[in-house]
C-alpha atoms as a PDB file:
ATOM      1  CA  UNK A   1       0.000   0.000   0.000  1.00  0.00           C
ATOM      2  CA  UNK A   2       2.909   2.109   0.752  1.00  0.00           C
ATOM      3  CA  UNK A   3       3.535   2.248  -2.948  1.00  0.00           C
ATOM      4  CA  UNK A   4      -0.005   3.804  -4.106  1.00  0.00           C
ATOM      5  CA  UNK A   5      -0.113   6.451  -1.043  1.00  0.00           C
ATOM      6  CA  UNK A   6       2.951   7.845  -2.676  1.00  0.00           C
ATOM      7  CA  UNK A   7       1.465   7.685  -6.001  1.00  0.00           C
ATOM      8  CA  UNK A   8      -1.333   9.604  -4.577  1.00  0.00           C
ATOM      9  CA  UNK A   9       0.617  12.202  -2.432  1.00  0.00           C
ATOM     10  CA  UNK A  10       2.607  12.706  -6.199  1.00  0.00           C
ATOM     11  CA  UNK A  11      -0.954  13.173  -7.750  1.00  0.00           C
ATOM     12  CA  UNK A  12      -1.683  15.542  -5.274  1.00  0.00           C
ATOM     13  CA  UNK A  13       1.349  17.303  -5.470  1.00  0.00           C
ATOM     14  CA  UNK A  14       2.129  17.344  -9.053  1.00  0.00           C
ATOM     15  CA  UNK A  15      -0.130  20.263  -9.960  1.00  0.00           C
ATOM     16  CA  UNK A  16       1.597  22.453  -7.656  1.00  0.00           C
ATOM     17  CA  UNK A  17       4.726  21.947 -10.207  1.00  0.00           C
ATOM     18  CA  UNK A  18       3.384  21.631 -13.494  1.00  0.00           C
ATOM     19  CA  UNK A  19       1.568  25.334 -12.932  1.00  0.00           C
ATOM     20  CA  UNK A  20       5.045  26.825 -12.338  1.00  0.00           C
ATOM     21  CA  UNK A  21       6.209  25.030 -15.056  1.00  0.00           C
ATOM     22  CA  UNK A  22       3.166  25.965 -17.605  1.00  0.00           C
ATOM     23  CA  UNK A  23       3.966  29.524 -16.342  1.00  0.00           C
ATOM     24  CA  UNK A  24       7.531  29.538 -17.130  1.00  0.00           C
ATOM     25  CA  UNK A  25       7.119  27.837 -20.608  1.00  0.00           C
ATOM     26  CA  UNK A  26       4.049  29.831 -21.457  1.00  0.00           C
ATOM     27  CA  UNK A  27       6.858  32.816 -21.376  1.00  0.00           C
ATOM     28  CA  UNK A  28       9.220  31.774 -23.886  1.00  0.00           C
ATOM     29  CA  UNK A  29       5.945  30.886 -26.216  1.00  0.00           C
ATOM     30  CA  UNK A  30       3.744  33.229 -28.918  1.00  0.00           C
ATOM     31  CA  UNK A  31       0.598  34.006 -27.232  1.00  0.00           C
ATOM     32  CA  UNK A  32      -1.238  31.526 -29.100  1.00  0.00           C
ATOM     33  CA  UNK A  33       0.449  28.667 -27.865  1.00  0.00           C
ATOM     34  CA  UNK A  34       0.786  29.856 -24.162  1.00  0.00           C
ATOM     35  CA  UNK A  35      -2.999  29.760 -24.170  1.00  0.00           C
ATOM     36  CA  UNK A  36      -2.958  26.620 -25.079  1.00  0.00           C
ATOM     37  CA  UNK A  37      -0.156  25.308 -22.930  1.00  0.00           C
ATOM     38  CA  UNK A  38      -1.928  27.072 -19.688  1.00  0.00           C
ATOM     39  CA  UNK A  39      -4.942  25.263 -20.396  1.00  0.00           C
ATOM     40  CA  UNK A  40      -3.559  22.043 -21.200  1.00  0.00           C
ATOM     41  CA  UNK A  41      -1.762  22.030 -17.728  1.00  0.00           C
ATOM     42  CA  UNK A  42      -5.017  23.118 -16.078  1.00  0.00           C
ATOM     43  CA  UNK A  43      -6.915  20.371 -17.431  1.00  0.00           C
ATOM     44  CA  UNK A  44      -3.918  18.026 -16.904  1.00  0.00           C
ATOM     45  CA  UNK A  45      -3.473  18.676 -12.841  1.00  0.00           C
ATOM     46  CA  UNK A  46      -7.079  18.810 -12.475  1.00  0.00           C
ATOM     47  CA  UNK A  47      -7.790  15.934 -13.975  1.00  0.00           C
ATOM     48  CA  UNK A  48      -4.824  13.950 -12.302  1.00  0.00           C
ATOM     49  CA  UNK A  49      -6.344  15.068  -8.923  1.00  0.00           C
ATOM     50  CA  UNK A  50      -9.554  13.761  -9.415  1.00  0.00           C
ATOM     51  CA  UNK A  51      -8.391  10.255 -10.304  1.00  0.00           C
ATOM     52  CA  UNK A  52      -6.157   9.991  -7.239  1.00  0.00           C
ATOM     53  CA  UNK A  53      -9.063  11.344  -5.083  1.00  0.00           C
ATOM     54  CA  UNK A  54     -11.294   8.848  -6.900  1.00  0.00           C
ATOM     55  CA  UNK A  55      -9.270   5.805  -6.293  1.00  0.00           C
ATOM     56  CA  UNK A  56      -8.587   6.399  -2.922  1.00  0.00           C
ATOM     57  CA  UNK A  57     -12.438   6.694  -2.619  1.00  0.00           C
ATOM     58  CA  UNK A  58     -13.119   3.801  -4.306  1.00  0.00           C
ATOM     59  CA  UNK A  59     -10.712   1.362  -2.051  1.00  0.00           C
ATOM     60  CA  UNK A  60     -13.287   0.063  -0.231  1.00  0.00           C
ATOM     61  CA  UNK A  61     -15.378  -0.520  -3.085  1.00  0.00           C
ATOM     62  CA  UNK A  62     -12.424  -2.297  -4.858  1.00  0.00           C
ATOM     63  CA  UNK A  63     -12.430  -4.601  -1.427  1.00  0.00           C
ATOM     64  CA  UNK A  64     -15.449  -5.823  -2.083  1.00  0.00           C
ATOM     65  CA  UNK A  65     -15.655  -7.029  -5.451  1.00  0.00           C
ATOM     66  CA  UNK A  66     -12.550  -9.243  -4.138  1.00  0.00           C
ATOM     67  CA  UNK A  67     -15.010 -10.587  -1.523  1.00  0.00           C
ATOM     68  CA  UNK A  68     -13.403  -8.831   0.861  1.00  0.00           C
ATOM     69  CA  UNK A  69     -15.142  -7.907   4.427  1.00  0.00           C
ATOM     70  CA  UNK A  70     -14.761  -4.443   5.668  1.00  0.00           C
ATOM     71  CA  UNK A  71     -13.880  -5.590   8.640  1.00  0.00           C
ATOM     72  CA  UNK A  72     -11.138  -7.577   7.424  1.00  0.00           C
ATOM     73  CA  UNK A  73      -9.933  -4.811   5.195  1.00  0.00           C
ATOM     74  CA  UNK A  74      -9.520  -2.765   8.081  1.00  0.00           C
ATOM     75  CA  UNK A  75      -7.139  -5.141   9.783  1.00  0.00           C
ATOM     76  CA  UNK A  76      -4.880  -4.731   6.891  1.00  0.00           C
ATOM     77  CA  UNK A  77      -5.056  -0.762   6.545  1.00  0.00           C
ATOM     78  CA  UNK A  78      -6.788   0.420   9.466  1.00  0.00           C
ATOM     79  CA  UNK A  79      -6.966   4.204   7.480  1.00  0.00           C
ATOM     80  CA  UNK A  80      -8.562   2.697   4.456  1.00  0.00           C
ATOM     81  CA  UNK A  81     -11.893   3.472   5.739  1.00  0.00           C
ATOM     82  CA  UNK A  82     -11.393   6.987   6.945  1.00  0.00           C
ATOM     83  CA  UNK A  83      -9.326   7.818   3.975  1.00  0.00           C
ATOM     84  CA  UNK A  84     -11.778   6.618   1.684  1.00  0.00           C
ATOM     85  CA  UNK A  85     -14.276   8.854   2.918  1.00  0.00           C
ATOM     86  CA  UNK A  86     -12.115  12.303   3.094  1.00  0.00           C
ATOM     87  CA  UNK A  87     -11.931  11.604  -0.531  1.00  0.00           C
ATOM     88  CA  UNK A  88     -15.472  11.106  -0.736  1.00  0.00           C
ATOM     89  CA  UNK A  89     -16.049  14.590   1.234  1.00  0.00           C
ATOM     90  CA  UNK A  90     -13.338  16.464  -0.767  1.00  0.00           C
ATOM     91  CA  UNK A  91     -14.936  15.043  -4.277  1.00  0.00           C
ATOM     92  CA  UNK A  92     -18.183  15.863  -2.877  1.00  0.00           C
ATOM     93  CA  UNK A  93     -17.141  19.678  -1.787  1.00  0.00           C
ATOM     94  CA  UNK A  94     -15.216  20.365  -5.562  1.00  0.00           C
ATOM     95  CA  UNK A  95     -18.441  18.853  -7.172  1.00  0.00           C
ATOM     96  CA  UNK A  96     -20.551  21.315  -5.198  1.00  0.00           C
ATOM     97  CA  UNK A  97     -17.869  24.418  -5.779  1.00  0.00           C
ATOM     98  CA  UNK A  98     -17.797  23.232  -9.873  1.00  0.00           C
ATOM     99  CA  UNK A  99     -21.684  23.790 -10.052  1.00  0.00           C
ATOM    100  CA  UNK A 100     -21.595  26.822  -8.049  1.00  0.00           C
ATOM    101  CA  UNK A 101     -18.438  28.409 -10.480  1.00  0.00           C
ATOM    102  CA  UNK A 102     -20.200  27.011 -13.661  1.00  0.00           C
ATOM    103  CA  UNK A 103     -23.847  29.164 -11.991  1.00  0.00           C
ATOM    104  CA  UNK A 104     -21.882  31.858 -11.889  1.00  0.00           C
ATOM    105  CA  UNK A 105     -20.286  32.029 -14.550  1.00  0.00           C
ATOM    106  CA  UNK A 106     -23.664  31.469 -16.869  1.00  0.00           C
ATOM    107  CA  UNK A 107     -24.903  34.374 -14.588  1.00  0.00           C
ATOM    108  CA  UNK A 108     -22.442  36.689 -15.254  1.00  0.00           C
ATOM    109  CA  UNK A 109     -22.862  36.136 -18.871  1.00  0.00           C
ATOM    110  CA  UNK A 110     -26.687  36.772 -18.338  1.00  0.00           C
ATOM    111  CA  UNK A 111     -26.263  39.902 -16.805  1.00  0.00           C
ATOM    112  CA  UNK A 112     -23.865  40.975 -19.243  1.00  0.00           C
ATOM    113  CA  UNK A 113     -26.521  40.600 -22.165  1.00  0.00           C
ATOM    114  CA  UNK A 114     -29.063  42.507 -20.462  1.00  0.00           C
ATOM    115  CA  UNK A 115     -26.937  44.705 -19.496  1.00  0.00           C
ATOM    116  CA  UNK A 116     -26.891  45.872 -23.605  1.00  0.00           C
ATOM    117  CA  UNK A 117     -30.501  45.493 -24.541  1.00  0.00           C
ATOM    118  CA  UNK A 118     -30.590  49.200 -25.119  1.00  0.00           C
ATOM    119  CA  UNK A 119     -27.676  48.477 -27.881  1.00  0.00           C
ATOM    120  CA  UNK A 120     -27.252  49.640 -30.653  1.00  0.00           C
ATOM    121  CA  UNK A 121     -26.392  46.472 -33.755  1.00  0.00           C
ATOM    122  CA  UNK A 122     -24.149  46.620 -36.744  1.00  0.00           C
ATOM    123  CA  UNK A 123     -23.182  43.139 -37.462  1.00  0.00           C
ATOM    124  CA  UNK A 124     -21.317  41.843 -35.000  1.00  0.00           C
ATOM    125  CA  UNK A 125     -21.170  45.169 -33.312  1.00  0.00           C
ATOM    126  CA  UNK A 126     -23.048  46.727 -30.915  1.00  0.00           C
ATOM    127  CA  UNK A 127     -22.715  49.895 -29.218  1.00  0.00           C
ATOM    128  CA  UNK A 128     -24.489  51.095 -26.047  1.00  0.00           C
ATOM    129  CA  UNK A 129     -24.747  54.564 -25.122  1.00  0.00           C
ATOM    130  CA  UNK A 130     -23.634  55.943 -22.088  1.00  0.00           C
ATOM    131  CA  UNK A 131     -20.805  57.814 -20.546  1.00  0.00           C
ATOM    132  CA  UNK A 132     -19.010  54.838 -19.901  1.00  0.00           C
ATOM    133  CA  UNK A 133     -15.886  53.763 -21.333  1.00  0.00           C
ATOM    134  CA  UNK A 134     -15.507  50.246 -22.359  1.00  0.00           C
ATOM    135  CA  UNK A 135     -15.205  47.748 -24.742  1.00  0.00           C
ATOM    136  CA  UNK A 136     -15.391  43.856 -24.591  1.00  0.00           C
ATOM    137  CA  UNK A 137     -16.027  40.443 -26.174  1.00  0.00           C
ATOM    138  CA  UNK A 138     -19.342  39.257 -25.368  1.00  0.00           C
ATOM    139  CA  UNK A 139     -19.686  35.235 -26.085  1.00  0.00           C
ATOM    140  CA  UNK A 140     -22.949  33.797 -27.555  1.00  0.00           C
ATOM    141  CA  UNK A 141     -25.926  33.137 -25.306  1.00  0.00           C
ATOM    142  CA  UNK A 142     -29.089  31.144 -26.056  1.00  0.00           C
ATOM    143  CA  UNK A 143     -28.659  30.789 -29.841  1.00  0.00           C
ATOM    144  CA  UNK A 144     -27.070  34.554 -29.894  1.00  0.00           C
ATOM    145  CA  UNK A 145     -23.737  35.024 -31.644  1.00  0.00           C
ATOM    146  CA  UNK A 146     -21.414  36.915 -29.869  1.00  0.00           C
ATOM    147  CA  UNK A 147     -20.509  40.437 -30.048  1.00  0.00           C
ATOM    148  CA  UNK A 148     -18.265  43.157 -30.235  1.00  0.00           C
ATOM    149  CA  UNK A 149     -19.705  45.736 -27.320  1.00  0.00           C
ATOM    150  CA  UNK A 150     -18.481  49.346 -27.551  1.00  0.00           C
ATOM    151  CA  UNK A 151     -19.638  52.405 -25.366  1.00  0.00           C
ATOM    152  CA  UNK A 152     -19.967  55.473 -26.667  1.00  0.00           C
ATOM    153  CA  UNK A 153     -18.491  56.926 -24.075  1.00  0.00           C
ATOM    154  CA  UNK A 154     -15.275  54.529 -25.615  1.00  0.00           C
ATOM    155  CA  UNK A 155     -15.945  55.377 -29.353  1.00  0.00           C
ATOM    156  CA  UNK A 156     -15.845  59.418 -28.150  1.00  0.00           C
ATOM    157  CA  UNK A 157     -12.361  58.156 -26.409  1.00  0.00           C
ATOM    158  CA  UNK A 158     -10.426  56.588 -29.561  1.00  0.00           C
ATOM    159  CA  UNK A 159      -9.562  58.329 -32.809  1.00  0.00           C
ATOM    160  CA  UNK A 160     -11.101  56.382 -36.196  1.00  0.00           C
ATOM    161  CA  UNK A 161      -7.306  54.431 -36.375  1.00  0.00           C
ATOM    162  CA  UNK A 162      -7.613  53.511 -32.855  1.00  0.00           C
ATOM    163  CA  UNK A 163     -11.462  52.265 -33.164  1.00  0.00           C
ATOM    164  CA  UNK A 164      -9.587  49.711 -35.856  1.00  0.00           C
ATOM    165  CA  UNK A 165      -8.073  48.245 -33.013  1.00  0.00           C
ATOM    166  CA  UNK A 166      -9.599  47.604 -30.667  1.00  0.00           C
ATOM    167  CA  UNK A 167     -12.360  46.468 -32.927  1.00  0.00           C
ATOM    168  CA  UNK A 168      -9.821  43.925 -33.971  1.00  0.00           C
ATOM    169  CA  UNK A 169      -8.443  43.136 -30.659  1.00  0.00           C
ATOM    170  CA  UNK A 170     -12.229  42.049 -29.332  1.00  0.00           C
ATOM    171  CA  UNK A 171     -13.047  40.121 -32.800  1.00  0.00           C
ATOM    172  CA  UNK A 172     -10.017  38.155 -32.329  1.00  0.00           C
ATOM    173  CA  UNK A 173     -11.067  37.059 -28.630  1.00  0.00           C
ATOM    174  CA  UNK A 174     -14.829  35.986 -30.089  1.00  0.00           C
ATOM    175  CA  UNK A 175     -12.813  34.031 -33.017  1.00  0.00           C
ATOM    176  CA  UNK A 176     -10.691  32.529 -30.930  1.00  0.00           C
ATOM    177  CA  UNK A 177     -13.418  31.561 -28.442  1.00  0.00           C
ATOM    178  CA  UNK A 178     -11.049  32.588 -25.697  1.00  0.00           C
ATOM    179  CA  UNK A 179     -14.009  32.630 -23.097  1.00  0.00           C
ATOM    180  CA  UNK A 180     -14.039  28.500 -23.756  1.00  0.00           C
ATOM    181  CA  UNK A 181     -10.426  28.562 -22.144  1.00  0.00           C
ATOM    182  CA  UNK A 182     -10.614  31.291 -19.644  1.00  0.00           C
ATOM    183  CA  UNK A 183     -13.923  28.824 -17.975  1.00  0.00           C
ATOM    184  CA  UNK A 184     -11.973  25.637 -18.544  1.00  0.00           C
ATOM    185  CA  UNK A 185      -9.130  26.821 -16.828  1.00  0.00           C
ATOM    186  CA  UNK A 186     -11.477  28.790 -13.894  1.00  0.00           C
ATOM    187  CA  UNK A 187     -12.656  25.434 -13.046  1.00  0.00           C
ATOM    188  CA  UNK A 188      -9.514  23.698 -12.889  1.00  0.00           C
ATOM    189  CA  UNK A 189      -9.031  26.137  -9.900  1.00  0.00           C
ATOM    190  CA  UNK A 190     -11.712  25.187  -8.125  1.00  0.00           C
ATOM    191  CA  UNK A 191     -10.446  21.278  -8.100  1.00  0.00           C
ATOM    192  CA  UNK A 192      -6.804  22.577  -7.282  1.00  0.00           C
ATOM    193  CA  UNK A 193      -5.805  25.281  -5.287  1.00  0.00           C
ATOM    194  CA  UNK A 194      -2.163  25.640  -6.885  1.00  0.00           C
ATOM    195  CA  UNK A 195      -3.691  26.225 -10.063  1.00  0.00           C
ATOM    196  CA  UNK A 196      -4.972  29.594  -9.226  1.00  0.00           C
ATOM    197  CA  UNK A 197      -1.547  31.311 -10.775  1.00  0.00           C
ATOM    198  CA  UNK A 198      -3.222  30.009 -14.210  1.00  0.00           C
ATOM    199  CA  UNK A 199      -5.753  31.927 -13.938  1.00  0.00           C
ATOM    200  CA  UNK A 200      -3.737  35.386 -14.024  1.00  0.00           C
ATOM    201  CA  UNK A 201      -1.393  34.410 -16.245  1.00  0.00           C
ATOM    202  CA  UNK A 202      -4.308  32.862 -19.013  1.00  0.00           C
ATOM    203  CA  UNK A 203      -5.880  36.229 -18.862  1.00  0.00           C
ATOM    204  CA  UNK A 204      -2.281  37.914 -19.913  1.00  0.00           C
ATOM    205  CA  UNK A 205      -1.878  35.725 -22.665  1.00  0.00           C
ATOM    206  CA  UNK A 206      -5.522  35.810 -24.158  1.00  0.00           C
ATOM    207  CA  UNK A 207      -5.286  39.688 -24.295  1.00  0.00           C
ATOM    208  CA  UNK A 208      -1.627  39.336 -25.605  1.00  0.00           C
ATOM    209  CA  UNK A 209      -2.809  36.764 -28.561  1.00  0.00           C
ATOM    210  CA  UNK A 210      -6.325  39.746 -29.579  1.00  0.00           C
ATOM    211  CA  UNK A 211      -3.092  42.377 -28.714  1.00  0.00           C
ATOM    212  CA  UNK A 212      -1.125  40.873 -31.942  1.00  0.00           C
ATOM    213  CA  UNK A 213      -3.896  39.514 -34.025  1.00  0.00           C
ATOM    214  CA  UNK A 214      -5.045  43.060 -34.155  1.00  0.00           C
ATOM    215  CA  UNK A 215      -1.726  44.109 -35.015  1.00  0.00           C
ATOM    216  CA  UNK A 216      -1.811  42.358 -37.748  1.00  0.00           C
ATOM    217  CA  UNK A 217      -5.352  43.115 -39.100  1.00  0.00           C
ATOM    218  CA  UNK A 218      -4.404  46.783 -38.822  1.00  0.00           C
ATOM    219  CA  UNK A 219      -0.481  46.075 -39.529  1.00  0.00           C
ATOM    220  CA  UNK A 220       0.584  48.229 -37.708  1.00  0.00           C
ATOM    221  CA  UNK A 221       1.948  47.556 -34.127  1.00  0.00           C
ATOM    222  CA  UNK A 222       2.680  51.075 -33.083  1.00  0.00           C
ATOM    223  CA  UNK A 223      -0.381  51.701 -33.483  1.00  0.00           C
ATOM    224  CA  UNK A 224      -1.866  49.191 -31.878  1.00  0.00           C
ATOM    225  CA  UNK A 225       0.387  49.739 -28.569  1.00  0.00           C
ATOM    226  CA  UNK A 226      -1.494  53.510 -28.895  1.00  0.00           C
ATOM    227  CA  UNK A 227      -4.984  52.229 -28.835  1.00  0.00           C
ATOM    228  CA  UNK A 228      -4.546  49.727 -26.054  1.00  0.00           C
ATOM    229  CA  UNK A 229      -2.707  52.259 -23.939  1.00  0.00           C
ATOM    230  CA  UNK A 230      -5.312  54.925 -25.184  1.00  0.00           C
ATOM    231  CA  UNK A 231      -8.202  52.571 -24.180  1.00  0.00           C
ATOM    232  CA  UNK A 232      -6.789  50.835 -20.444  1.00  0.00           C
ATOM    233  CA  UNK A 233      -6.565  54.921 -19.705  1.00  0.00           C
ATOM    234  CA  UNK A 234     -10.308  55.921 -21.214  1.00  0.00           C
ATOM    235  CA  UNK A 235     -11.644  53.607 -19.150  1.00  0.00           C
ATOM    236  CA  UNK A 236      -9.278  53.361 -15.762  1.00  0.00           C
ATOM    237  CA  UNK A 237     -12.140  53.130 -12.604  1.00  0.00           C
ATOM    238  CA  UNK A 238     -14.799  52.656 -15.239  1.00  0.00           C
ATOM    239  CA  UNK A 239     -15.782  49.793 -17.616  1.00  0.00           C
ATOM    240  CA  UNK A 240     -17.792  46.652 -17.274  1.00  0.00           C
ATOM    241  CA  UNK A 241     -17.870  46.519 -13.756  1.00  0.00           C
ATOM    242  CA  UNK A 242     -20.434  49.254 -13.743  1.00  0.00           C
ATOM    243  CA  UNK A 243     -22.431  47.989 -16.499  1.00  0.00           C
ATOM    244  CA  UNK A 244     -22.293  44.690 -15.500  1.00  0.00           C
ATOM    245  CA  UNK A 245     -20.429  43.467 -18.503  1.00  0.00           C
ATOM    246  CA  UNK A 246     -18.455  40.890 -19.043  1.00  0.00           C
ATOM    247  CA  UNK A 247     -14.749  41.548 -17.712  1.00  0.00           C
ATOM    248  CA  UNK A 248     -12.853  39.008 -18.346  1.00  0.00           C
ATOM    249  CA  UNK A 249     -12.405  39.881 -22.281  1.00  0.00           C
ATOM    250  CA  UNK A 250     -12.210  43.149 -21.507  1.00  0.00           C
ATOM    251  CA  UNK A 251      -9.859  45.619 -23.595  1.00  0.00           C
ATOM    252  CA  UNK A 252      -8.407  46.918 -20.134  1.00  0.00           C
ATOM    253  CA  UNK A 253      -7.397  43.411 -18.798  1.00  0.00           C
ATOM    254  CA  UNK A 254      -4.366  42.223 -17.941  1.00  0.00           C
ATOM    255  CA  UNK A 255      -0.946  44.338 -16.859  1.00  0.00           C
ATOM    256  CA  UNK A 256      -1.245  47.200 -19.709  1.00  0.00           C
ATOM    257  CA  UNK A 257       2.479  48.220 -19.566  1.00  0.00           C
ATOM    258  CA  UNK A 258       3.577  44.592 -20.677  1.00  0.00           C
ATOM    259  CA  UNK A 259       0.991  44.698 -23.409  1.00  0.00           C
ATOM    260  CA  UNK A 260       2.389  47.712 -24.706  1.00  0.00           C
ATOM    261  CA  UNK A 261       6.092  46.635 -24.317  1.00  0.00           C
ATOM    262  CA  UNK A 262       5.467  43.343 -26.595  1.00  0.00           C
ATOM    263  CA  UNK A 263       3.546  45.370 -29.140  1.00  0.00           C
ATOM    264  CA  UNK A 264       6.471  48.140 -29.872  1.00  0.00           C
ATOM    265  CA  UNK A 265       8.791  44.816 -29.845  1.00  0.00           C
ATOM    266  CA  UNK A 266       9.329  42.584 -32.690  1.00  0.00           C
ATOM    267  CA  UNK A 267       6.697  39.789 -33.580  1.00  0.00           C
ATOM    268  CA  UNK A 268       6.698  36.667 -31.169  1.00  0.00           C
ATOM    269  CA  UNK A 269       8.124  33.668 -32.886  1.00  0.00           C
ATOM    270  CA  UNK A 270       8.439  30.328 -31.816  1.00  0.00           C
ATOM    271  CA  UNK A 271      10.879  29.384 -30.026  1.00  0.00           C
ATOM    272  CA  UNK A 272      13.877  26.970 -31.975  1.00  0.00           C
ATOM    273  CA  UNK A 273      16.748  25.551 -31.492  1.00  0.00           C
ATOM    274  CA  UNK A 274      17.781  24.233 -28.170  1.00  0.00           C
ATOM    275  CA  UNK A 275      14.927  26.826 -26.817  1.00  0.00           C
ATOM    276  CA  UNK A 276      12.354  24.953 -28.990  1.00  0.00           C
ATOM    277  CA  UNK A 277      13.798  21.125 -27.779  1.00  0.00           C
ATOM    278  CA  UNK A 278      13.877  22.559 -24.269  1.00  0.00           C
ATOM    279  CA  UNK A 279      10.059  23.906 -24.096  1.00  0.00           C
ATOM    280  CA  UNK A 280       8.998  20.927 -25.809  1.00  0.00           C
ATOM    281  CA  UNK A 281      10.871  18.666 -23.683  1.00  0.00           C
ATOM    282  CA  UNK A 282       9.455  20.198 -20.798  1.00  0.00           C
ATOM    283  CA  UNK A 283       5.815  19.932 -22.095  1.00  0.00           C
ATOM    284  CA  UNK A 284       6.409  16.355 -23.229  1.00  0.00           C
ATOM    285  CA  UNK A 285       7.393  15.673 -19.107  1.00  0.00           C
ATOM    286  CA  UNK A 286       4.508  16.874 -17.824  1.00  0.00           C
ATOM    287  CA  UNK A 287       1.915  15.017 -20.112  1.00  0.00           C
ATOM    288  CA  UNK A 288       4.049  11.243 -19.453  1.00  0.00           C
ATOM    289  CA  UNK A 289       3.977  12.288 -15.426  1.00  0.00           C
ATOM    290  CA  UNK A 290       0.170  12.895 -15.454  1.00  0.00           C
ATOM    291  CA  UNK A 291      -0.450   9.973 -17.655  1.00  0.00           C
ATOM    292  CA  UNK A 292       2.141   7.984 -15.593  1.00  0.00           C
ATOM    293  CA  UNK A 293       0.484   8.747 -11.986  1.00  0.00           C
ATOM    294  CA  UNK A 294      -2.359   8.004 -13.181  1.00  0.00           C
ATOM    295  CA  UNK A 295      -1.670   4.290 -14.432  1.00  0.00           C
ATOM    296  CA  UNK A 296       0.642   4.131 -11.456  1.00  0.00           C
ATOM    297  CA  UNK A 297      -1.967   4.812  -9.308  1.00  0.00           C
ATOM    298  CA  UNK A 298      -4.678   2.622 -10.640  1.00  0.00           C
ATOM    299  CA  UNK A 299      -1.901  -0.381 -10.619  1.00  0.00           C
ATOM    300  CA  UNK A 300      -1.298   0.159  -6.671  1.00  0.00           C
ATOM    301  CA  UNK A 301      -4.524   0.246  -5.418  1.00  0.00           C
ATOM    302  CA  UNK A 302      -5.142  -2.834  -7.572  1.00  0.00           C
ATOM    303  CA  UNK A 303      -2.244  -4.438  -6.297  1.00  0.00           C
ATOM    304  CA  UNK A 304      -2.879  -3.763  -2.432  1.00  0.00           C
ATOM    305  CA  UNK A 305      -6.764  -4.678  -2.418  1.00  0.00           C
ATOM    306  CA  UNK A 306      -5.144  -8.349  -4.313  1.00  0.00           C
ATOM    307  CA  UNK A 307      -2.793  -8.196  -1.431  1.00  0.00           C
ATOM    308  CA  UNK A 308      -5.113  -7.194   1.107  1.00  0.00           C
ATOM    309  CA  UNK A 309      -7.558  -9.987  -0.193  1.00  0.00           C
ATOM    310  CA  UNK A 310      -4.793 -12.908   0.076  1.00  0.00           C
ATOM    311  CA  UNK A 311      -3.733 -11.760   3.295  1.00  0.00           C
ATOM    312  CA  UNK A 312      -7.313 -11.589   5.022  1.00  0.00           C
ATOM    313  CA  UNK A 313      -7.699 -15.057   3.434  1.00  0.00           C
ATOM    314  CA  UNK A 314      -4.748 -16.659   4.455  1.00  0.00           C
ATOM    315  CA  UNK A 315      -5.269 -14.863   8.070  1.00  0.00           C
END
């Protein structure tokens, strides 16, 4: 048994380094595939901690389809029990915090389309008076496409070049679907607490891949750096928050000043060389640990209820 408890202490543990590690590689990537990475490492640790919580709930269960007593299990691992239902309780409580964060979210995505009834639609497009300043993706709701929303108080705020941008900037996160990955990865947190880094550094990269896909709809960068920097300042101690909106694709999120930096730098590339080898490496190490906990862990616990049954037999 001693074998699978430290397969599930490594389950538990490994999400605390693969979200430094995600962080550090999602660096040295283009925006695009940091997204991707940061999710993939979300899903990854959450996932991994759920099966080791599962097995460990399900020991007792495994007991008994080996005809194993209770009782008798108990004389072999005296924990099993109690164990078995911490699991249970800890399964139970993420279950309950995943349908509260998934409520929430579909609320916050309700309030944000009646909070632009009064809009005004061109296309994709809609802008909503006021003296607000703000601008953000809205995802599709109820057979709705998404949309573009603009204030006017925002289209007052940004010259005609500048409108291009941003324009571009909040297309990009719709075609993207970068709302998919921003919930995938808000629920990861809620099964592991050492994923909550992700979170932050998801909502960098999202507005960093709209930053250059804009820049190159408009193709211009400098330009681009202008409107975001115009835009964050527009609406500082405004935006969707008042509206009720929805934040999390908003033009303003994220640290600004970065932004900015990577625009007036040169294009990300992928990384190559030994950088390339190195982050893919890296990447490669995380998906064979999670995959080999995982069969690791099944394997013990398989292996000590066997044992257990032989030993309460021969006993």
């Amino acid at each position: 048994m001693t074998f699978a408890l430290v397969l599930v202490v490594l389950a538990l543990a490994f999400p605390w380094g693969a979200g430094a590690l995600a962080r550090r590689l999602a660096r040295a990537l283009p925006p695009r595939e940091a997204c991707w990475a940061l999710t993939a490492a979300a899903l990854l640790s959450a996932g991994g901690t759920v099966a080791a919580l599962v097995g460990l709930f399900h020991v007792p269960f495994l007991a008994s389809l080996e005809q194993v007593s209770p009782a008798r299990v108990l004389r072999v691992w005296p924990a099993a029990v109690p164990v078995a239902a911490a699991a249970g309780l800890v399964l139970l409580a993420q279950g309950v915090l995943l349908v509260r964060r998934g409520l929430r979210q579909r609320a916050l995505l309700r309030r944000a389309w009646a909070s632009v009834a009064d809009g005004t639609g061109d296309g994709d497009l809609l802008v909503v008076p006021g003296e607000e300043v703000d601008a953000y993706a809205l995802p599709g709701y109820r057979g709705r496409a998404g949309r573009v929303v603009v204030t006017s108080g925002m289209v007052r705020a940004l010259s005609a070049g500048q409108r291009e941008v941003l324009l571009a900037h909040e297309r990009a996160h719709l075609a993207g679907r970068h709302h998919l990955l921003s919930v995938l990865v808000d629920l990861s947190v809620v099964v592991h607490p050492a994923l909550r880094p992700l979170r932050a550094s998801l909502g960098f990269h999202l507005e960093r891949w709209a930053d250059e896909a804009a820049a190159e709809a408009v193709g211009d960068r400098r330009l681009t750096a202008a409107a975001i920097t115009r835009a964050a300042l527009a609406g500082a101690g405004a935006g969707a928050a008042g509206r009720g909106g929805y934040p999390v694709l908003a033009v303003s999120t994220g640290p600004v000043p970065q932004r900015v930096e990577a625009l007036l730098g040169p294009v990300p590339t992928a990384p190559r060389g030994r950088a390339r080898r190195v982050g893919a490496a890296g990447l490669a190490v995380g998906v064979a640990a999670s995959a080999v906990l995982a069969l690791g862990l099944a394997y013990g616990l398989h292996e000590y209820v066997e044992y257990a049954a032989i030993a309460v037999r021969g006993g």
